[in-house]
N, C-alpha and C. Protein backbone atom coordinates (compact mmCIF):
# COMPACT_ATOMS: atom_id res chain seq x y z
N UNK A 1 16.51 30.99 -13.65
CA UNK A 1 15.70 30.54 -14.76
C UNK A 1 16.46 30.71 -16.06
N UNK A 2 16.47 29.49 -16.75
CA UNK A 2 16.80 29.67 -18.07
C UNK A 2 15.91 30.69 -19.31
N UNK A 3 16.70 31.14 -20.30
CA UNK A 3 15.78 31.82 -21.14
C UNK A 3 15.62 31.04 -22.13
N UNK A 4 14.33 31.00 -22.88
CA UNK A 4 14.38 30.49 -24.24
C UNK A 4 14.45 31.25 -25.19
N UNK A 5 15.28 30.23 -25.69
CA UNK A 5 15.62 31.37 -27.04
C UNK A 5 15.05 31.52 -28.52
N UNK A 6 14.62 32.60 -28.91
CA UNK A 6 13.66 33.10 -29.70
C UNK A 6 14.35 32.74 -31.28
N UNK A 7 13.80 31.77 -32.06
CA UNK A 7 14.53 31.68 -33.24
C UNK A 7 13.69 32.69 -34.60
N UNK A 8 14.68 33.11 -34.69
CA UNK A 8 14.06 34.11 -36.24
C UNK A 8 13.52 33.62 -37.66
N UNK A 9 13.92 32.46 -37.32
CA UNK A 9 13.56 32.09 -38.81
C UNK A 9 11.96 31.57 -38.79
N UNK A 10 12.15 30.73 -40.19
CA UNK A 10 10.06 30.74 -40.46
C UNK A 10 9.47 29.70 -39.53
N UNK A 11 8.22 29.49 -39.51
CA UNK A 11 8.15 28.26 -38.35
C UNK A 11 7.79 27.28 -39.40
N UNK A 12 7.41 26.03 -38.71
CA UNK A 12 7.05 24.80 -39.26
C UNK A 12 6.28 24.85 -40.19
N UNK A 13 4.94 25.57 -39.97
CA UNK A 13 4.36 25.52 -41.02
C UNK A 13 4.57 26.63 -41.74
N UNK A 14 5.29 27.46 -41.87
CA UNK A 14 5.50 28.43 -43.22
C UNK A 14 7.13 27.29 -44.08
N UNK A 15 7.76 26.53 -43.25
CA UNK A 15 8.80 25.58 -44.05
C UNK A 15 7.90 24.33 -44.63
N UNK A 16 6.38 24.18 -43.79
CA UNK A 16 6.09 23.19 -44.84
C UNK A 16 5.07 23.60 -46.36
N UNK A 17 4.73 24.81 -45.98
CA UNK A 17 3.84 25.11 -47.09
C UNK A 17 4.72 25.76 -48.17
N UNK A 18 5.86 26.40 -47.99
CA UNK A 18 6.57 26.43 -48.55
C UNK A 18 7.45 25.38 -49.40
N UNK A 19 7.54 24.08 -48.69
CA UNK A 19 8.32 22.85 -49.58
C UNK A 19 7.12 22.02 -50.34
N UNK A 20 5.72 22.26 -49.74
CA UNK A 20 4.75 22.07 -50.56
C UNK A 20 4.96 23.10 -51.74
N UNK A 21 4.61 24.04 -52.12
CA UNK A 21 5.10 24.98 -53.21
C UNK A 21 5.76 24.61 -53.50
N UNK A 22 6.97 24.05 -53.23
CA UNK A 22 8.01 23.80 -54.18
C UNK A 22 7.93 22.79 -55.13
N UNK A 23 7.17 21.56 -54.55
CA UNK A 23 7.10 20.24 -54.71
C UNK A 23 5.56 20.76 -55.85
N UNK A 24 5.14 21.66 -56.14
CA UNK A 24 4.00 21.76 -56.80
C UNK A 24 4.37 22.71 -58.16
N UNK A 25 5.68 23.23 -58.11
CA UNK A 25 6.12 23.81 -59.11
C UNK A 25 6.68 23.01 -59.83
N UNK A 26 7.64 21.83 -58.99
CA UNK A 26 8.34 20.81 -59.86
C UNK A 26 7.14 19.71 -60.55
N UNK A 27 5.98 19.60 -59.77
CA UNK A 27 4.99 19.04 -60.28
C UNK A 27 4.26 19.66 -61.88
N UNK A 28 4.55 20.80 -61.74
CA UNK A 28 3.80 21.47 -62.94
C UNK A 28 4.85 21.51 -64.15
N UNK A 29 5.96 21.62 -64.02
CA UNK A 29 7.66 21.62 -64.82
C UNK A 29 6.89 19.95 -65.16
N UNK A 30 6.86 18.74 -64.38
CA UNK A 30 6.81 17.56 -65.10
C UNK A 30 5.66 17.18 -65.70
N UNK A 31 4.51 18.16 -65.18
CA UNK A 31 3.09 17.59 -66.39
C UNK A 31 3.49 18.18 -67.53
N UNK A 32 3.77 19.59 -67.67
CA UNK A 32 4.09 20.01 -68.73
C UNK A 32 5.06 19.35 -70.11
N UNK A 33 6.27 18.80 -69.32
CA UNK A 33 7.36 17.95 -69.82
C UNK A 33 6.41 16.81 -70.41
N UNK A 34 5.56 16.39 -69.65
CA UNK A 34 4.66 14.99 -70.24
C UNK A 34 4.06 14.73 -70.80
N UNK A 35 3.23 16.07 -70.98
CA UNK A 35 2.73 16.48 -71.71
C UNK A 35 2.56 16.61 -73.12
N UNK A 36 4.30 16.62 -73.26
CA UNK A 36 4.68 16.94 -74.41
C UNK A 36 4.61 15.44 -75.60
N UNK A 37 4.68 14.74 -74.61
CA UNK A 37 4.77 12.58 -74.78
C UNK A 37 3.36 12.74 -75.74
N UNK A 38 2.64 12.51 -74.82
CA UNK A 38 1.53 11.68 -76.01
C UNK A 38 0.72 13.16 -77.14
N UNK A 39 0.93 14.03 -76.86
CA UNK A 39 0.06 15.23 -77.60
C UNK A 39 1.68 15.05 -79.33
N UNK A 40 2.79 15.03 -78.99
CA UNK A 40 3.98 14.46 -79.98
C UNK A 40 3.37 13.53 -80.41
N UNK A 41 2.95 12.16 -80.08
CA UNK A 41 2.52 10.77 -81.02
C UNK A 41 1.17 11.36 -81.51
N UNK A 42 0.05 12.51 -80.77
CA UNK A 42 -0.67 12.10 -81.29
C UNK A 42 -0.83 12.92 -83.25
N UNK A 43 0.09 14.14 -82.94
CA UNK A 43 0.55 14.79 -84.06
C UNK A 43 1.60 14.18 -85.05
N UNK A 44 2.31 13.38 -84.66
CA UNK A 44 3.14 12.98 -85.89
C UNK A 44 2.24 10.97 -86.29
N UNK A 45 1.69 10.75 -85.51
CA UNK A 45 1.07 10.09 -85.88
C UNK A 45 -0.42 9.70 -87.09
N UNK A 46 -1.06 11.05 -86.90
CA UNK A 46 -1.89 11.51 -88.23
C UNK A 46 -0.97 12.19 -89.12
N UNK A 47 0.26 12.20 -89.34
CA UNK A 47 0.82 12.88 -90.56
C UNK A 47 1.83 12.06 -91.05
N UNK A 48 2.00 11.04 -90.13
CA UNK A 48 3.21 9.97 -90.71
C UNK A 48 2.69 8.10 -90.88
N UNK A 49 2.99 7.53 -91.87
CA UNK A 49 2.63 6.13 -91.81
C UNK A 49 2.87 5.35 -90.88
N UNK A 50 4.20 5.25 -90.56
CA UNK A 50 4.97 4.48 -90.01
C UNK A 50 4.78 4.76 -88.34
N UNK A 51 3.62 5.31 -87.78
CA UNK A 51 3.68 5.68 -86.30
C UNK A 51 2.20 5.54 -86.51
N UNK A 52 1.67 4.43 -85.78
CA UNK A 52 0.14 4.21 -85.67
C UNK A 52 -0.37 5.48 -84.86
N UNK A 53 -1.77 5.40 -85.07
CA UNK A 53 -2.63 6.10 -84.62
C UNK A 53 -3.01 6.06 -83.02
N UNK A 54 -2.28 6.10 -81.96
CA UNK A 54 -2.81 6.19 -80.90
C UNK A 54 -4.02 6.08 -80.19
N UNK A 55 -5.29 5.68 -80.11
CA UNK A 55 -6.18 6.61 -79.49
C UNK A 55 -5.69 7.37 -77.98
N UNK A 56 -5.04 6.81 -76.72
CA UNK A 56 -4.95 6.67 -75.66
C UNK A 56 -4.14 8.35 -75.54
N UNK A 57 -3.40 8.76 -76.16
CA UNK A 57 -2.57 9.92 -76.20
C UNK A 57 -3.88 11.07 -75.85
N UNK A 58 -4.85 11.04 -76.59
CA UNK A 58 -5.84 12.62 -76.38
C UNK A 58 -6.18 12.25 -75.13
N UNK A 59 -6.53 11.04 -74.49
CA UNK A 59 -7.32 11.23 -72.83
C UNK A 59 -5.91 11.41 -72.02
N UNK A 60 -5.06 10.88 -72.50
CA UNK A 60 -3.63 11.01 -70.96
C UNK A 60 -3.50 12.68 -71.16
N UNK A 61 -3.20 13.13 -72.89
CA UNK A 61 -3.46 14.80 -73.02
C UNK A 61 -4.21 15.45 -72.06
N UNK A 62 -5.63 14.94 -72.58
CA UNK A 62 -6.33 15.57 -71.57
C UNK A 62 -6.70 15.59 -70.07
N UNK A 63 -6.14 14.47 -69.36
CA UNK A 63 -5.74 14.39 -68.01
C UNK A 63 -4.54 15.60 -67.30
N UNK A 64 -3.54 15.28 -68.03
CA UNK A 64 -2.37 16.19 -67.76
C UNK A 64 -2.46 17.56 -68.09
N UNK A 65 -3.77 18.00 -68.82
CA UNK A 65 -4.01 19.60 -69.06
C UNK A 65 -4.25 19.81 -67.58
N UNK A 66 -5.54 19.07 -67.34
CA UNK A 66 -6.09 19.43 -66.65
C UNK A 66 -5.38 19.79 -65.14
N UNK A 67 -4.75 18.63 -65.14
CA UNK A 67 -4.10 18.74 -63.39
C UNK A 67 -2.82 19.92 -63.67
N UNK A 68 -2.54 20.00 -64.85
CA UNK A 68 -1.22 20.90 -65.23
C UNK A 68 -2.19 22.49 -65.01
N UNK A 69 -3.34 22.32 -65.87
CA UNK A 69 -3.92 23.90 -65.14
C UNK A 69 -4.32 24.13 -63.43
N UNK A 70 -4.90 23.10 -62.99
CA UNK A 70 -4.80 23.09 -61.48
C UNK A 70 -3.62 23.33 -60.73
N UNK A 71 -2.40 22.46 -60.82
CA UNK A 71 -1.71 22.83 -60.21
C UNK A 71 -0.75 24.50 -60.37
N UNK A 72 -0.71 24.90 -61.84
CA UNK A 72 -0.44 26.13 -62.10
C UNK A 72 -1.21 26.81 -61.00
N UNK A 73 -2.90 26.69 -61.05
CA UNK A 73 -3.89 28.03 -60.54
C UNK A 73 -3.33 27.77 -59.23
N UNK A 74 -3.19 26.21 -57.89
CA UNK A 74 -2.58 26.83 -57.21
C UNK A 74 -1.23 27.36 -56.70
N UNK A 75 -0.53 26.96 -57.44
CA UNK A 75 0.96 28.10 -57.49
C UNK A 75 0.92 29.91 -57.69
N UNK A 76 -0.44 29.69 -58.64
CA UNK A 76 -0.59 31.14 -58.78
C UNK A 76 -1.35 32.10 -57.43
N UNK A 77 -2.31 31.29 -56.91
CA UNK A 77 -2.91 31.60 -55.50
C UNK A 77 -1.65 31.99 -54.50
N UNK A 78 -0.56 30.58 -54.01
CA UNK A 78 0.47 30.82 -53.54
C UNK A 78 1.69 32.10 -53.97
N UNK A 79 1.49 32.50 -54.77
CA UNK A 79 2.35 33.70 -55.45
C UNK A 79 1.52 34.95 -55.51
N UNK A 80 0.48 34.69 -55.01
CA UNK A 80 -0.50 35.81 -55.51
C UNK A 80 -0.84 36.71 -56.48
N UNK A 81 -0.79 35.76 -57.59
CA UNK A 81 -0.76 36.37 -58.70
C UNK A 81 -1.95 36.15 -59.59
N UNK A 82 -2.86 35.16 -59.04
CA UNK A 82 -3.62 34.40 -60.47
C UNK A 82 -4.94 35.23 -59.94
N UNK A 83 -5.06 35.85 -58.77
CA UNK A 83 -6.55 36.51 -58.63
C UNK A 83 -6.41 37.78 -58.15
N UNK A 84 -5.13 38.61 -58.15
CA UNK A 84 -4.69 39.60 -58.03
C UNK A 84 -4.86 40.67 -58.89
N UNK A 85 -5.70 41.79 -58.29
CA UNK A 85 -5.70 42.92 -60.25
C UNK A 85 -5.38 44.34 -59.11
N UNK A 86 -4.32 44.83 -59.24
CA UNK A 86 -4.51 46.07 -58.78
C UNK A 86 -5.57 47.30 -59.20
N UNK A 87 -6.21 47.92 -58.84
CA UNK A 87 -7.19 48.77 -59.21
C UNK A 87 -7.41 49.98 -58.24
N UNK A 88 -6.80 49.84 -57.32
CA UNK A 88 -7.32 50.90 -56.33
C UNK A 88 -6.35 52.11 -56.37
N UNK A 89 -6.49 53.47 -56.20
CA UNK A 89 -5.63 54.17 -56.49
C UNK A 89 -4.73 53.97 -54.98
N UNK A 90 -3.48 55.07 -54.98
CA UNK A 90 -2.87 54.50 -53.74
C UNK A 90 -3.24 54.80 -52.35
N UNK A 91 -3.13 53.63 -51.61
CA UNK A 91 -3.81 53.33 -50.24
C UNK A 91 -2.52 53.30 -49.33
N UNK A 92 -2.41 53.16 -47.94
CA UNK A 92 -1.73 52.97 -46.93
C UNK A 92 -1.98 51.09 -47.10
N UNK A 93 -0.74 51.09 -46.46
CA UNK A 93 0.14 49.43 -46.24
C UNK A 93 -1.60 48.43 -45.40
N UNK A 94 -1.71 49.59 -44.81
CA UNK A 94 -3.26 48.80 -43.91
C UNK A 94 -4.13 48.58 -44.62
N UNK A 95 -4.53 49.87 -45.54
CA UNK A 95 -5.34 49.77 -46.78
C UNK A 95 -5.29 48.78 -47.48
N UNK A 96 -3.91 48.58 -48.39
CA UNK A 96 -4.08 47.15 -49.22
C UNK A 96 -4.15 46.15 -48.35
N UNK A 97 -3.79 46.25 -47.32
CA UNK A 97 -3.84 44.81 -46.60
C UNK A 97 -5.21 44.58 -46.44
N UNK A 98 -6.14 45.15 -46.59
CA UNK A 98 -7.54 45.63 -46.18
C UNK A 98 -7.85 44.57 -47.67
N UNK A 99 -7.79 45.56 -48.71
CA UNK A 99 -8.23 44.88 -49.59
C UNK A 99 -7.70 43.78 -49.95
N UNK A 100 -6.54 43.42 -49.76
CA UNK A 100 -5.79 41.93 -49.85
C UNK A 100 -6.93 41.05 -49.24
N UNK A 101 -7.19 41.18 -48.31
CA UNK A 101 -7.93 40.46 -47.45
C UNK A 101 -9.43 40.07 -47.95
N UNK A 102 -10.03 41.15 -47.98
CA UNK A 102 -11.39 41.15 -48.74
C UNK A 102 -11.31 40.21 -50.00
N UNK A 103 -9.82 40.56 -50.95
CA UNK A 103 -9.61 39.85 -52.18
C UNK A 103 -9.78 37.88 -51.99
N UNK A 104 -8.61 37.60 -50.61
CA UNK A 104 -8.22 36.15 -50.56
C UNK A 104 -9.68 35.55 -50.05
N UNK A 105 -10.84 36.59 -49.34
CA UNK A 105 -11.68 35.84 -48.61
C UNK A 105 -12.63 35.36 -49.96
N UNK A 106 -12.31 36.32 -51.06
CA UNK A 106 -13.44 35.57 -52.17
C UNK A 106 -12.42 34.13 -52.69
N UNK A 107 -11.21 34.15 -52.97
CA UNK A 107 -10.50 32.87 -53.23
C UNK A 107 -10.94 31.74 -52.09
N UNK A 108 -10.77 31.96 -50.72
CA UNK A 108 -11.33 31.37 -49.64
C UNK A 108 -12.69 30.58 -50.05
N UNK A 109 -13.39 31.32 -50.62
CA UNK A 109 -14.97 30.99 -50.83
C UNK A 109 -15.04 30.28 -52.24
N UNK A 110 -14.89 30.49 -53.09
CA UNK A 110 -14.23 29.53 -54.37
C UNK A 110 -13.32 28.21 -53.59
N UNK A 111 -12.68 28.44 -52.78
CA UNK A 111 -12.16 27.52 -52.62
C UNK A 111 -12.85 26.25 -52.04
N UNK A 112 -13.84 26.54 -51.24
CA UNK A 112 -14.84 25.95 -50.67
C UNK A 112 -15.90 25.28 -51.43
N UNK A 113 -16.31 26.10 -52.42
CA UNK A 113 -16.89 25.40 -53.62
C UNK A 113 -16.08 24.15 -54.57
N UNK A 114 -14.46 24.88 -54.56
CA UNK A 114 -14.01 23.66 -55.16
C UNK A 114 -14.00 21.98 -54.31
N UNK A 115 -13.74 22.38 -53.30
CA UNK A 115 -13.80 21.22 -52.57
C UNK A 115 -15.25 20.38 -51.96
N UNK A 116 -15.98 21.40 -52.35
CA UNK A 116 -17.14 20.69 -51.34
C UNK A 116 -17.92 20.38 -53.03
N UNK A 117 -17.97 20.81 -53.96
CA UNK A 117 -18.25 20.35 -55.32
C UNK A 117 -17.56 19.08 -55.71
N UNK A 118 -15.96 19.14 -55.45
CA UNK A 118 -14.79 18.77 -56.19
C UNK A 118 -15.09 17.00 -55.57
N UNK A 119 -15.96 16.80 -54.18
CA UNK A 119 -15.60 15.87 -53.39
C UNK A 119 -17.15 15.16 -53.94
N UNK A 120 -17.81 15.89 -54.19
CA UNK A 120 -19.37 15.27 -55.10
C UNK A 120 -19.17 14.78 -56.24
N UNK A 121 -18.03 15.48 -57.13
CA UNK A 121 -17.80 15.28 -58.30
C UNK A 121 -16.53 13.84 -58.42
N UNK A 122 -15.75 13.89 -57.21
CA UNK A 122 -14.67 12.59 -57.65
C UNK A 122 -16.20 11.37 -56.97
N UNK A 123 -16.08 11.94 -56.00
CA UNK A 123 -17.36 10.43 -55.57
C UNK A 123 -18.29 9.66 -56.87
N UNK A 124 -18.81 10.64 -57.47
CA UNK A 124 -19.66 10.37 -58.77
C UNK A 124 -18.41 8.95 -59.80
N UNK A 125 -17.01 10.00 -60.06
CA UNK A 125 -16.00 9.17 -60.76
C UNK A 125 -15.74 7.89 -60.32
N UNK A 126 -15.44 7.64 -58.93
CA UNK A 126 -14.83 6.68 -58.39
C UNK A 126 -14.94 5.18 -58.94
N UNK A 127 -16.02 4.70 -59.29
CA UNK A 127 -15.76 3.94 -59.82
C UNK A 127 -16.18 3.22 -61.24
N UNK A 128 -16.06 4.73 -62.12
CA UNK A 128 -15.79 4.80 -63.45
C UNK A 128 -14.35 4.60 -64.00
N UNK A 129 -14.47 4.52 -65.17
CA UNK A 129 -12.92 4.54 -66.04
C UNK A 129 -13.07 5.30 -67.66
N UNK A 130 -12.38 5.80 -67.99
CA UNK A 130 -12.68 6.53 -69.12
C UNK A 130 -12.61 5.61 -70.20
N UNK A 131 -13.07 6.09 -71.72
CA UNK A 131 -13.74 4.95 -72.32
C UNK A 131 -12.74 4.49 -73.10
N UNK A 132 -11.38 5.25 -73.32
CA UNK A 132 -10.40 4.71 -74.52
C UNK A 132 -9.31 3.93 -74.24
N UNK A 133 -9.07 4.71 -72.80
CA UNK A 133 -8.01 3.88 -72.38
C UNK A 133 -8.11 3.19 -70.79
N UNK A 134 -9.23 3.38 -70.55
CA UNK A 134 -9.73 2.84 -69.16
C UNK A 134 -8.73 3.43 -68.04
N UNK A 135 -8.43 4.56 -67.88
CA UNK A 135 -8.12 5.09 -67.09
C UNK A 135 -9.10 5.43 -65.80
N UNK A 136 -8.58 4.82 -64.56
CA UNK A 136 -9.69 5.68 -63.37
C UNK A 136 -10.24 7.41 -63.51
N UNK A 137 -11.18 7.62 -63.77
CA UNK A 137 -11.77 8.63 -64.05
C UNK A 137 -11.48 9.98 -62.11
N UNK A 138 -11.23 8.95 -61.32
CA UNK A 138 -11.37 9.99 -60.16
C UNK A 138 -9.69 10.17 -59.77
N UNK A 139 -8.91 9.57 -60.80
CA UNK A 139 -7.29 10.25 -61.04
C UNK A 139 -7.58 12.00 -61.76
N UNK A 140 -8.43 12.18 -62.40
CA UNK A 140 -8.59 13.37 -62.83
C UNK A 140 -9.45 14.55 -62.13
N UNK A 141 -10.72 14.08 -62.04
CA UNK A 141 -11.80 14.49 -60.72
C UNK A 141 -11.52 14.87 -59.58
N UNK A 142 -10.26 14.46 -59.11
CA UNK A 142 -9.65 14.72 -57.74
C UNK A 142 -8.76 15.88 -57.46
N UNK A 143 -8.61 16.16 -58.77
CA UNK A 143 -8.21 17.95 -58.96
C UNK A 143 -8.62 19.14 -58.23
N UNK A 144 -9.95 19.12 -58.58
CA UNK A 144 -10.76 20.02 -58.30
C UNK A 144 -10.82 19.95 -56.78
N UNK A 145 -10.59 19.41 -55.93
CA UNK A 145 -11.41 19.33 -53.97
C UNK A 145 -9.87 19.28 -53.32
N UNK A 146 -8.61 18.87 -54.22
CA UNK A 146 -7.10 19.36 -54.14
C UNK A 146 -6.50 20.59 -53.84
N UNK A 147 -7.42 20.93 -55.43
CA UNK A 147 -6.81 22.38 -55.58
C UNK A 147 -7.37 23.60 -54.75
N UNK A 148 -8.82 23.32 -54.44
CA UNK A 148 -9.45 23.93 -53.43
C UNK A 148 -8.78 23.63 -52.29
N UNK A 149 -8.36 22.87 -51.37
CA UNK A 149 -7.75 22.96 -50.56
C UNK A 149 -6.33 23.55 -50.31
N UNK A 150 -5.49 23.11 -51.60
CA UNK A 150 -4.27 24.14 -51.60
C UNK A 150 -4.72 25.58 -51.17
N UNK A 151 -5.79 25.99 -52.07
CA UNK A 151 -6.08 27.47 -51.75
C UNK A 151 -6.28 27.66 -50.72
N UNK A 152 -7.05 27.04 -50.04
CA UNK A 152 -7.80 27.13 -48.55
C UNK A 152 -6.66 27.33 -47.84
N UNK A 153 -5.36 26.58 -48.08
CA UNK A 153 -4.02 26.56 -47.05
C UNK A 153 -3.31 27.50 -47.48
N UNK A 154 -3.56 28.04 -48.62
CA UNK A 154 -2.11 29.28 -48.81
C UNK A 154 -2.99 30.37 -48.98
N UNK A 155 -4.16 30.32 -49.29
CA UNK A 155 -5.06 31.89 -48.89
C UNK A 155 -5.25 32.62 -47.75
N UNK A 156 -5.49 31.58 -46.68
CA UNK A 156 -5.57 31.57 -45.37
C UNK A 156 -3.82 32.10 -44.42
N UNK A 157 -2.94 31.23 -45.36
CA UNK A 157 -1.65 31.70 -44.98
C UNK A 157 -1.29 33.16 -45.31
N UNK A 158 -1.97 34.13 -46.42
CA UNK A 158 -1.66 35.06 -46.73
C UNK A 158 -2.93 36.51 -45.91
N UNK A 159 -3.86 35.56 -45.64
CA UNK A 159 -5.07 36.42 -44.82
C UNK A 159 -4.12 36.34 -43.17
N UNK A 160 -3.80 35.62 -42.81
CA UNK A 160 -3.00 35.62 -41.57
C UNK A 160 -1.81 36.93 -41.68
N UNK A 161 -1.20 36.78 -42.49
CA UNK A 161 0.19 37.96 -43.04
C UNK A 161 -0.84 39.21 -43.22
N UNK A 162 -1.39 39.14 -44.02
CA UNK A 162 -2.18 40.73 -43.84
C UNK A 162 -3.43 40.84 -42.86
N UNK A 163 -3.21 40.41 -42.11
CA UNK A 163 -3.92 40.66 -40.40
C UNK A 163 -2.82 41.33 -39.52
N UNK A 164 -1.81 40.64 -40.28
CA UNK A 164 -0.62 41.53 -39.06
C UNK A 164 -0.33 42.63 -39.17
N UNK A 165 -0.37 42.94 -40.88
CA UNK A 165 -0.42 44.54 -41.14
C UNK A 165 -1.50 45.16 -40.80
N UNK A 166 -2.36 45.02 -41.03
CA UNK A 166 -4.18 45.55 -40.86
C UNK A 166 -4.16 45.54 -39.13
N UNK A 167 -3.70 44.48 -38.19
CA UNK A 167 -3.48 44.97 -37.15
C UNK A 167 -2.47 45.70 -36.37
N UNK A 168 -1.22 46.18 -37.16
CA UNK A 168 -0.03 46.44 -36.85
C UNK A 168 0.89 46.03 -35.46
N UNK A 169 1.01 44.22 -36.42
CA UNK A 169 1.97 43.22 -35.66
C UNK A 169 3.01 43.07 -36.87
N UNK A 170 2.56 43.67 -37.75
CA UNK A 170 3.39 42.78 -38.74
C UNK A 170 5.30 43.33 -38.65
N UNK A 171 6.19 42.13 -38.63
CA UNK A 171 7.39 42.87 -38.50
C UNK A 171 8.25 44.04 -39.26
C-alpha cells in the first residue's frame, strides 16, 4: 500500500479566505483612493469659479463611505480586531479561547441580522435610483447582507481555530 502524503500547509479554504482578505484590503486602499475624486471637486468647487458645482460628487461620496466602512469592519472581523476588547484578567490559552468564542458567537449573531435585514433592505432598493445622480440605489444596500456574510465566513473560521484550543487539537 501506498502512503499518502500529509501536506502541511493551509488547506483550500484557509488559501481562499485568505486571498479573499486580501482582495478586500486592496478593495478598501481603492475606495479610499476614490474617494478622494469627487469629495476634491466637491471642495474646490464651492471655493473656486472656474470648477462648477457638481451635485453628483456628495452621493458617489456617500456611496464609497459607506462600502469603504463595510469593507474596513470586515477586514477588521478577519484580523480580529474591530470587536475585540481585552478585559479579562489572565486566563489559560483554553480560557481565552473560551471567551474568544463566546465573543465571535455575538459577531456570528450581528452577522445574521446583517444579512437577513441587509437582504430586506437591498430588495426594498432594487429598483430605485438615487435622486441626483440616478445611481442604482441596491449598489449601496448590498453592503450590509455582504458584509454580514464576510463575517459569518471569517467568524466562523476563527470559532473553528479556537475549538481546537478549547478542545486541545490545536497544533
Amino acid at each position: 500500500m501506498s502512503e499518502i502524503p500529509i501536506t502541511s500547509g493551509p488547506s483550500l479554504w484557509r488559501r481562499v479566505t485568505a486571498t479573499y482578505g486580501k482582495m478586500l484590503e486592496i478593495l478598501l486602499a481603492a475606495c479610499v483612493g476614490i474617494i478622494v475624486i469627487p469629495v476634491t471637486l466637491q471642495v474646490v468647487s464651492r471655493y473656486t469659479p472656474f470648477i462648477p458645482s457638481y451635485i453628483w460628487t456628495e452621493e458617489m461620496a456617500r456611496f464609497l463611505f459607506v462600502w469603504t466602512i463595510m469593507v474596513g469592519a470586515m477586514i477588521g472581523v478577519r484580523e480580529a480586531q474591530h470587536f475585540e476588547v481585552d478585559v479579562w484578567p489572565d486566563l489559560s490559552r483554553r480560557g481565552e479561547a473560551l471567551v474568544r468564542i463566546v465573543a465571535r458567537i455575538g459577531v456570528l449573531a450581528l452577522a445574521l441580522v446583517f444579512v437577513w435585514a441587509g437582504l430586506e433592505f437591498t430588495r426594498f432598493a432594487w429598483n430605485r435610483t438615487s435622486e441626483l445622480a440616478d445611481l442604482p440605489l441596491w449598489l449601496i444596500h448590498i453592503a450590509w447582507p455582504v458584509t454580514g456574510f464576510t463575517w459569518i465566513v471569517f467568524a466562523g473560521e476563527q470559532i473553528v481555530d479556537e475549538g481546537r484550543i478549547l478542545f486541545g487539537r490545536a497544533p
